[in-house]
Structure formats: structure tokens, C-alpha cells
Protein backbone atom coordinates (compact mmCIF):
# COMPACT_ATOMS: atom_id res chain seq x y z
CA UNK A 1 -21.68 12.42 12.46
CA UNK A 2 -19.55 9.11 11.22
CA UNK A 3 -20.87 7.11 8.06
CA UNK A 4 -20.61 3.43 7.64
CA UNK A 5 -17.05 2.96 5.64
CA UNK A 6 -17.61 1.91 2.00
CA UNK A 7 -17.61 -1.00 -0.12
CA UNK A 8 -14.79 -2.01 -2.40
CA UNK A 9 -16.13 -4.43 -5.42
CA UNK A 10 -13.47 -6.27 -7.10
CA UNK A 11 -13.04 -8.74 -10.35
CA UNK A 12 -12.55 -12.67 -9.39
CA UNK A 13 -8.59 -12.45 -10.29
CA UNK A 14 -7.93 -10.21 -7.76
CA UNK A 15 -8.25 -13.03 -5.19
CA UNK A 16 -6.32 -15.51 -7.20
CA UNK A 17 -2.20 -15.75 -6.96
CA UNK A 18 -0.41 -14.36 -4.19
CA UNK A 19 -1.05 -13.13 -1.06
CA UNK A 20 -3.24 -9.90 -1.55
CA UNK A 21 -2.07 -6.52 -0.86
CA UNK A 22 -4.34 -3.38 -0.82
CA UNK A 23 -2.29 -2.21 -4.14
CA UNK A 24 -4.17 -5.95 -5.69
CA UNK A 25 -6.88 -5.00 -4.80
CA UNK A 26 -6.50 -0.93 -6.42
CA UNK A 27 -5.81 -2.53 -9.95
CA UNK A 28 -8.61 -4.69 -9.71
CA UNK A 29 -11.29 -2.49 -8.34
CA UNK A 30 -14.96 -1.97 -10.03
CA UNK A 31 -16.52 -0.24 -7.71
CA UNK A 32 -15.63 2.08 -4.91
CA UNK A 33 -17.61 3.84 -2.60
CA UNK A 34 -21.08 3.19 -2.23
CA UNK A 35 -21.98 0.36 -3.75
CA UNK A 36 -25.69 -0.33 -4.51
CA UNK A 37 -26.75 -2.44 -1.41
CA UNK A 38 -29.22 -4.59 -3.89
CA UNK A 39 -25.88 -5.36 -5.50
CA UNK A 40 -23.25 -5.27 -2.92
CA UNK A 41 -26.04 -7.87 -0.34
CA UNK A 42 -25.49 -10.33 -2.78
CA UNK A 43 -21.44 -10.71 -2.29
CA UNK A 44 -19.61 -12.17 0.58
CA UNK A 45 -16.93 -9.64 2.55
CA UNK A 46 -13.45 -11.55 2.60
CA UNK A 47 -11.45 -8.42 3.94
CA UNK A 48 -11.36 -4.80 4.81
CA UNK A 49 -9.64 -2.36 2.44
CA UNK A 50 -6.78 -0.60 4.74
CA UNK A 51 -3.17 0.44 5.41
CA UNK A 52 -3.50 0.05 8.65
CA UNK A 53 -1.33 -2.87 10.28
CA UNK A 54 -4.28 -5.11 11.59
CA UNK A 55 -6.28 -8.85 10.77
CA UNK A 56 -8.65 -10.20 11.87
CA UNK A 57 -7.57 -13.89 13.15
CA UNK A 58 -10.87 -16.22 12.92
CA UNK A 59 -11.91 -20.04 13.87
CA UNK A 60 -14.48 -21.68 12.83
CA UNK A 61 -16.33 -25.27 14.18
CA UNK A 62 -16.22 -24.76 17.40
CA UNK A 63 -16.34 -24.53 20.47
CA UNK A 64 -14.36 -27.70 20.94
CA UNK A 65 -13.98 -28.26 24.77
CA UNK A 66 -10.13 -28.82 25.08
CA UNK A 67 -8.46 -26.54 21.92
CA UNK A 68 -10.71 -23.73 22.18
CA UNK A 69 -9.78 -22.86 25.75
CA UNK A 70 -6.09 -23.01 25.32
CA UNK A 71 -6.50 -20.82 22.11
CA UNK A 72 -8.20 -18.17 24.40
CA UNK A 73 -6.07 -18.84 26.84
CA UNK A 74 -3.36 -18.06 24.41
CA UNK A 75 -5.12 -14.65 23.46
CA UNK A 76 -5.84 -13.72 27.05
CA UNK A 77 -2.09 -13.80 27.36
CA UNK A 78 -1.35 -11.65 24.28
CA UNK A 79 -4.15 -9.36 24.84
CA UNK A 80 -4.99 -10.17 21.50
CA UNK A 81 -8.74 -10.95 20.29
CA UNK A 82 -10.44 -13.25 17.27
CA UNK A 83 -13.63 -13.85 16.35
CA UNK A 84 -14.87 -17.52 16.50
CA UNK A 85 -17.35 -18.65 13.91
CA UNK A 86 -19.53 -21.32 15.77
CA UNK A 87 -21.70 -23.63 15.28
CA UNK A 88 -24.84 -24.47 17.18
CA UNK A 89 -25.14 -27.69 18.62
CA UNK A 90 -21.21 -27.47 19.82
CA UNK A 91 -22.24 -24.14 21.38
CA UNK A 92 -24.97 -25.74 23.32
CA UNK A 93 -22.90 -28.00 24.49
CA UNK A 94 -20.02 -25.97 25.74
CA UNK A 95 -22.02 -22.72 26.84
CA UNK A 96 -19.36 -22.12 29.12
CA UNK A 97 -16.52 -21.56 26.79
CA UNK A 98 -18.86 -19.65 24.45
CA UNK A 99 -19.83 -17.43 27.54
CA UNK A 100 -15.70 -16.97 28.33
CA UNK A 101 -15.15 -15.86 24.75
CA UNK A 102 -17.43 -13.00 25.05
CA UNK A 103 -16.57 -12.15 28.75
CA UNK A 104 -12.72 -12.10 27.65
CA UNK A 105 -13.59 -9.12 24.64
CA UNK A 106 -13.86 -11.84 21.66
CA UNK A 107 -16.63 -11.76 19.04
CA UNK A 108 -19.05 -14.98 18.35
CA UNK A 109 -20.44 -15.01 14.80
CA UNK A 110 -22.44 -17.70 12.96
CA UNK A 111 -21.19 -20.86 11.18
CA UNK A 112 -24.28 -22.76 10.95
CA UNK A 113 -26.29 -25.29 12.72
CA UNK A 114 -23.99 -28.01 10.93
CA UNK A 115 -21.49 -28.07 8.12
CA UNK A 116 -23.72 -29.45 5.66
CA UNK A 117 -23.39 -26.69 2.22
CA UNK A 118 -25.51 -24.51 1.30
CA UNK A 119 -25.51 -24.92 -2.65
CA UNK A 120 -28.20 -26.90 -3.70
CA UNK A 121 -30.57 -26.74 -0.56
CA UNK A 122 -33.60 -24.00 -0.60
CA UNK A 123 -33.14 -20.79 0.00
CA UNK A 124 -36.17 -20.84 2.41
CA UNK A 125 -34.82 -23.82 3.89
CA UNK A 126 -31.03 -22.26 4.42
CA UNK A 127 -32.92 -19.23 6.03
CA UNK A 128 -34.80 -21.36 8.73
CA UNK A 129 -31.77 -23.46 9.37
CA UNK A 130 -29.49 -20.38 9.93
CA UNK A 131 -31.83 -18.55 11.75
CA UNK A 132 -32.38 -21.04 14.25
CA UNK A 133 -29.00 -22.00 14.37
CA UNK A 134 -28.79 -17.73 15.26
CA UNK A 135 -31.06 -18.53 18.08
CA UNK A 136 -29.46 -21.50 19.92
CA UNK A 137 -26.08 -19.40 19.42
CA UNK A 138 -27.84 -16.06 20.73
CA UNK A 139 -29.15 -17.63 23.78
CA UNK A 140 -25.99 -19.59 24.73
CA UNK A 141 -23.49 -16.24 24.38
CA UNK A 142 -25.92 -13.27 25.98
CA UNK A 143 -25.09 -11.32 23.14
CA UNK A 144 -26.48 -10.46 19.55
CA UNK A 145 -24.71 -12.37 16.31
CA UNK A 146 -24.48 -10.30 13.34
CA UNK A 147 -22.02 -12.10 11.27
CA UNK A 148 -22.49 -15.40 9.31
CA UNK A 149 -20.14 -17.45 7.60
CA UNK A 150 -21.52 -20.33 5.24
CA UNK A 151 -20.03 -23.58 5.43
CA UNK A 152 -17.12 -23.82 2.34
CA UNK A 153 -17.58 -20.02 1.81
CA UNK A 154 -20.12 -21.36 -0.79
CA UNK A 155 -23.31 -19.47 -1.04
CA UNK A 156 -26.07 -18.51 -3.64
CA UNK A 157 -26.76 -14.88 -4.44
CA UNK A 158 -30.69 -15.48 -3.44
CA UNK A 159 -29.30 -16.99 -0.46
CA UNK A 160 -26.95 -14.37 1.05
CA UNK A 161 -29.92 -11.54 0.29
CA UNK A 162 -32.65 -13.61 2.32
CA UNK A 163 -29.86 -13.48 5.37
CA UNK A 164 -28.81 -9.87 5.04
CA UNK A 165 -32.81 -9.04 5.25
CA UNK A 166 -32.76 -10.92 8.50
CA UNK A 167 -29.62 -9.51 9.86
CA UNK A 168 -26.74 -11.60 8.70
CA UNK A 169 -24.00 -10.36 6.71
CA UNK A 170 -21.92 -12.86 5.37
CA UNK A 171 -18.36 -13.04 5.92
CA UNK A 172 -15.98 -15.46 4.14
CA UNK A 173 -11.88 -15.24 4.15
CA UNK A 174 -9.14 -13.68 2.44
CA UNK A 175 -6.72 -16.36 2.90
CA UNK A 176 -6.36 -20.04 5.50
CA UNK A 177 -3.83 -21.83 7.14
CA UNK A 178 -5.21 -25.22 5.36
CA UNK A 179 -5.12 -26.11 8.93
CA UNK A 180 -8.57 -29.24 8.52
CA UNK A 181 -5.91 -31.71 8.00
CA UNK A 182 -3.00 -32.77 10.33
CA UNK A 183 -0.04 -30.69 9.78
CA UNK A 184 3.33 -29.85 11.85
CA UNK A 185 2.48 -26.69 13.39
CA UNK A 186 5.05 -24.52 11.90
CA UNK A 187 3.51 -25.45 8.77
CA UNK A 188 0.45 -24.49 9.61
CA UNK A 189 1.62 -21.07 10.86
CA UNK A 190 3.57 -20.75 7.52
CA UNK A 191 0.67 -20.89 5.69
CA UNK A 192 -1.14 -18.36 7.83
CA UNK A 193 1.47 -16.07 7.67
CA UNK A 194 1.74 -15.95 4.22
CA UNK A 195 -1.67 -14.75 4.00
CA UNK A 196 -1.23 -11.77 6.28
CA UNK A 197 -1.65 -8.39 5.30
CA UNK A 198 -3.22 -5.30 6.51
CA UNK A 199 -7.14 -6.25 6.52
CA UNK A 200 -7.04 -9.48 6.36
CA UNK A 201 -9.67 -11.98 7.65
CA UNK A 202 -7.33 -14.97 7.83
CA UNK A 203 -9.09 -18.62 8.25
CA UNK A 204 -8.37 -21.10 11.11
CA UNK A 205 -10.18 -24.03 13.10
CA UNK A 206 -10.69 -25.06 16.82
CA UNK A 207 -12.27 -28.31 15.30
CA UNK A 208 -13.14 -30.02 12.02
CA UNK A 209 -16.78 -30.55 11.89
CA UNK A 210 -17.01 -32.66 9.21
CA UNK A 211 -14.50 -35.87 9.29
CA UNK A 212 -16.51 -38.00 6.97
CA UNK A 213 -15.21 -35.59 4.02
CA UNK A 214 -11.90 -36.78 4.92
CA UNK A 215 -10.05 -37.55 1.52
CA UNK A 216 -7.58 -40.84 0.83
CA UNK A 217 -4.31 -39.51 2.53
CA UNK A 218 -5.03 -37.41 4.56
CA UNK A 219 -5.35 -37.19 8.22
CA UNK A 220 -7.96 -36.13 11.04
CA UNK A 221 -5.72 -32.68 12.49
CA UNK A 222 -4.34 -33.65 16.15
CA UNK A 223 -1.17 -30.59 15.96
CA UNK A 224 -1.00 -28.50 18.61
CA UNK A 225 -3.47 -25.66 17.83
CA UNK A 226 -2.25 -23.13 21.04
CA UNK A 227 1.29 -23.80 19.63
CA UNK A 228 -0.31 -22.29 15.80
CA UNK A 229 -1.38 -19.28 17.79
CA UNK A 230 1.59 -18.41 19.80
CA UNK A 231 3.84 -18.57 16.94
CA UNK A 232 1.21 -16.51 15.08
CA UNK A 233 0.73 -14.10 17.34
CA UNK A 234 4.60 -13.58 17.78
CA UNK A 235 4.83 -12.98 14.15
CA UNK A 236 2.36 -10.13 13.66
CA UNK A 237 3.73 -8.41 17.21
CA UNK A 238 7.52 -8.66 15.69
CA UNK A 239 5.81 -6.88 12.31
CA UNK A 240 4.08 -4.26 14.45
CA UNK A 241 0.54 -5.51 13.34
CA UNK A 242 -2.23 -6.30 15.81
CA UNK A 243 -5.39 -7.97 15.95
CA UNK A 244 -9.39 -6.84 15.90
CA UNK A 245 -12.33 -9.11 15.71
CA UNK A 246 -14.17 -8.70 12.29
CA UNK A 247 -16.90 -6.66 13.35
CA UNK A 248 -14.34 -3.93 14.83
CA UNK A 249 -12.65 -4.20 11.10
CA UNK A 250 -15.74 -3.92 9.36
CA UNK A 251 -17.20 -0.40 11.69
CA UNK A 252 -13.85 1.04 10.72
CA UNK A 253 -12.72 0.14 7.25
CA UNK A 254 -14.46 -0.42 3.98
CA UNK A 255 -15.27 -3.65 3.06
CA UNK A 256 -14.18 -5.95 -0.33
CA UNK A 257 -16.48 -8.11 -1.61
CA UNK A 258 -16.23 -10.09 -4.89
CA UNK A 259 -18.32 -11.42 -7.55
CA UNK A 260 -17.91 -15.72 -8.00
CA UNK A 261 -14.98 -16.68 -5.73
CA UNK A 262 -13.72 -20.12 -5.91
CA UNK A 263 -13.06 -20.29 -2.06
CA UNK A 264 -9.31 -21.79 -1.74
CA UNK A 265 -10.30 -22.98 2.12
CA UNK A 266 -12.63 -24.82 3.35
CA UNK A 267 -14.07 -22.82 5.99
């Protein structure tokens, strides 16, 4: 009979510096194994602990009705697969593309019904919101959602345990592209890349959801998100490494969560 992989528990500066490797992650472990789930349902997952060569590529904000096709029309082409965080009202609104993703073997997981954060709003209220938001996204895609990623990575601990006991684990990232503001594309992919190793859940976008955060300087993204993903994609082939959606990494692998992680994205 097959048991649920483990949890990995590691200290904050495990996540800082460069890009992680599992051997990081080794020195900086505090828990291994079985970790207590009334501790461990408190922490956000943010990788898989494994030597095997494969990530998990993610998007979040979507389903945007002209990037989000060519991106799966990019991974239909590569046989390759990603898991696309959405949010609600986009996925009402494109049910179609939401409906292709799943057809075409991707996963659809929960970003919210908006991008509004979490810190400093009720737990009760979060719950209601995300639940709902679970809902709209369950009856657009045919399929069950399981995985929820806050907006910002930024949770409370009450917060994450009120979602777990309705179903929800929370996901965050292990590393971004820093691809919310406009970018050449090879920079983008540079940045993606050097976040890649084996278990990663890496961070990118089929939108921005929330413009009005724009800062002095910066600009709204209009790059070439399909072009991102090819070179991507060609990357991790040439490397031998392939691609899973996160729920596929997290039946096979253990999980590592950390305590108070300063998200470096913005999810």
C-alpha cells in the first residue's frame, strides 16, 4: 500500500540567497518525515524535496483570453504540462480556455476571487471569499480544485488552517521570473531559469491582475509570454528535466514548507 510522501520543515534562510538546491535545503532541515499536521497545516509548500529532474512551471491571474491560449498552445506542442493558478471572475469569463486547460492534461488550482491580500482581512471572511471563489472555479473547469495559492504568497497561520479544514492546501513558490512588469523576454526566461532545480514550483503570469499597484517606473508587461515559454521549455529539455503539474509533484515527492517567508515574488 503507498503512503503520502513526507514533509520537509526548513529554517527561513534556507530560502534566502541563491537558487535552492536539495543539498540547501539538507543543511537547513528541522524536521523530516512526518511532520505534525497541526504544525505542518499552518505552512505554505514552495517545492517538493527530490533528485529527480522535474518542476513544476505555474501561472497565475488568469485566464487571460489571448496569452493563455498561446501558452497552452505552446505546451500542447512540447507535450509539456503547468498548472495555472486562476482566479474567479476571469475564469467565468473565459470558461472555454479554462475547460481546454483541463481537456489538454493541465491542472487548475485556486488564486482567489481577486488579488486583494489576505493579511489583515478576517479569517472568516478569507474563508468565504476563497471558498466561493472555489465554487465559481469548480463549476467553470468540471473538475475538483485542491490547491490554493494566496495572493503575494502572504498568508496568516489561522488563515491557511481554516482552508486546509475545507480542502485547500496552500501552495506558494520556490522562485519567479519577476515577469508582472514589462521585460525583454530573454530576461524574463533568465530569471526563470535561474530558479530551476529539481522540485521546483517556479512562478509565472498569463496576466497581471492588479495594475493599480503599478510602482513609478515601471511598466504594465506587454513581452511576448509564448516566446518566455518556448525558450523555457527548450532549456529544461536540453538539461534533460521535464515538467509535472504541482499536484503530480506533491503525490510523489515530499513536500518543503517553511516557517515566515518573505515571498521574493509577487504571485
Amino acid at each position: 500500500m503507498s503512503r503520502r510522501p513526507g514533509t520537509l520543515v526548513v529554517r527561513r534562510r534556507a530560502l534566502d540567497g541563491p537558487p535552492l538546491a536539495p543539498r540547501h535545503l539538507d543543511r537547513a532541515a528541522v524536521g523530516r518525515g512526518f511532520v505534525p499536521e497541526a504544525f505542518s497545516r499552518s505552512l505554505g509548500t514552495f517545492c517538493v524535496s527530490t533528485d529527480e529532474q522535474v518542476v513544476a512551471l505555474t501561472y497565475d491571474d488568469g485566464p487571460h483570453p489571448e496569452h493563455t491560449p498561446r501558452l497552452l498552445d505552446v505546451l500542447a506542442a512540447a507535450k509539456a504540462r503547468a498548472t495555472f493558478f486562476v482566479l474567479a471572475e476571469p475564469a467565468r469569463e473565459h470558461p472555454e480556455i479554462v475547460r481546454r486547460a483541463v481537456a489538454e492534461g493541465h491542472e487548475i488550482a485556486l488564486h482567489g476571487a481577486d488579488h486583494r491580500s489576505l493579511i489583515g482581512r478576517r479569517t472568516t471572511e478569507v474563508t468565504r471569499s476563497v471558498l466561493e471563489a472555489r465554487r465559481v472555479v469548480e463549476d467553470v473547469a468540471g473538475v475538483a480544485v485542491a490547491l490554493y495559492r494566496p495572493p503575494y504568497g502572504r498568508h496568516t497561520p489561522a488563515q491557511a488552517r481554516a482552508l486546509h479544514r475545507a480542502g485547500l492546501e496552500l501552495v506558494v513558490w520556490s522562485g519567479d521570473a519577476g515577469d508582472w512588469v514589462h521585460d525583454e523576454p530573454a530576461n524574463i526566461a533568465d530569471r526563470a531559469w535561474a530558479r530551476m532545480f529539481p522540485g521546483a514550483i517556479v512562478l509565472l503570469h498569463d496576466d497581471r491582475a492588479d495594475p493599480e499597484t503599478l510602482r513609478q517606473g515601471e511598466r504594465l508587461p506587454f513581452f511576448d509570454r509564448a516566446a518566455v515559454l518556448v525558450d523555457l521549455l527548450g532549456r529544461l529539455e536540453d538539461h534533460g528535466m521535464q515538467t509535472s503539474t504541482v499536484s503530480a509533484l506533491l503525490t510523489d515527492h515530499p513536500r518543503v514548507r517553511a516557517l515566515a517567508h518573505e515571498m521574493g515574488g509577487r504571485g
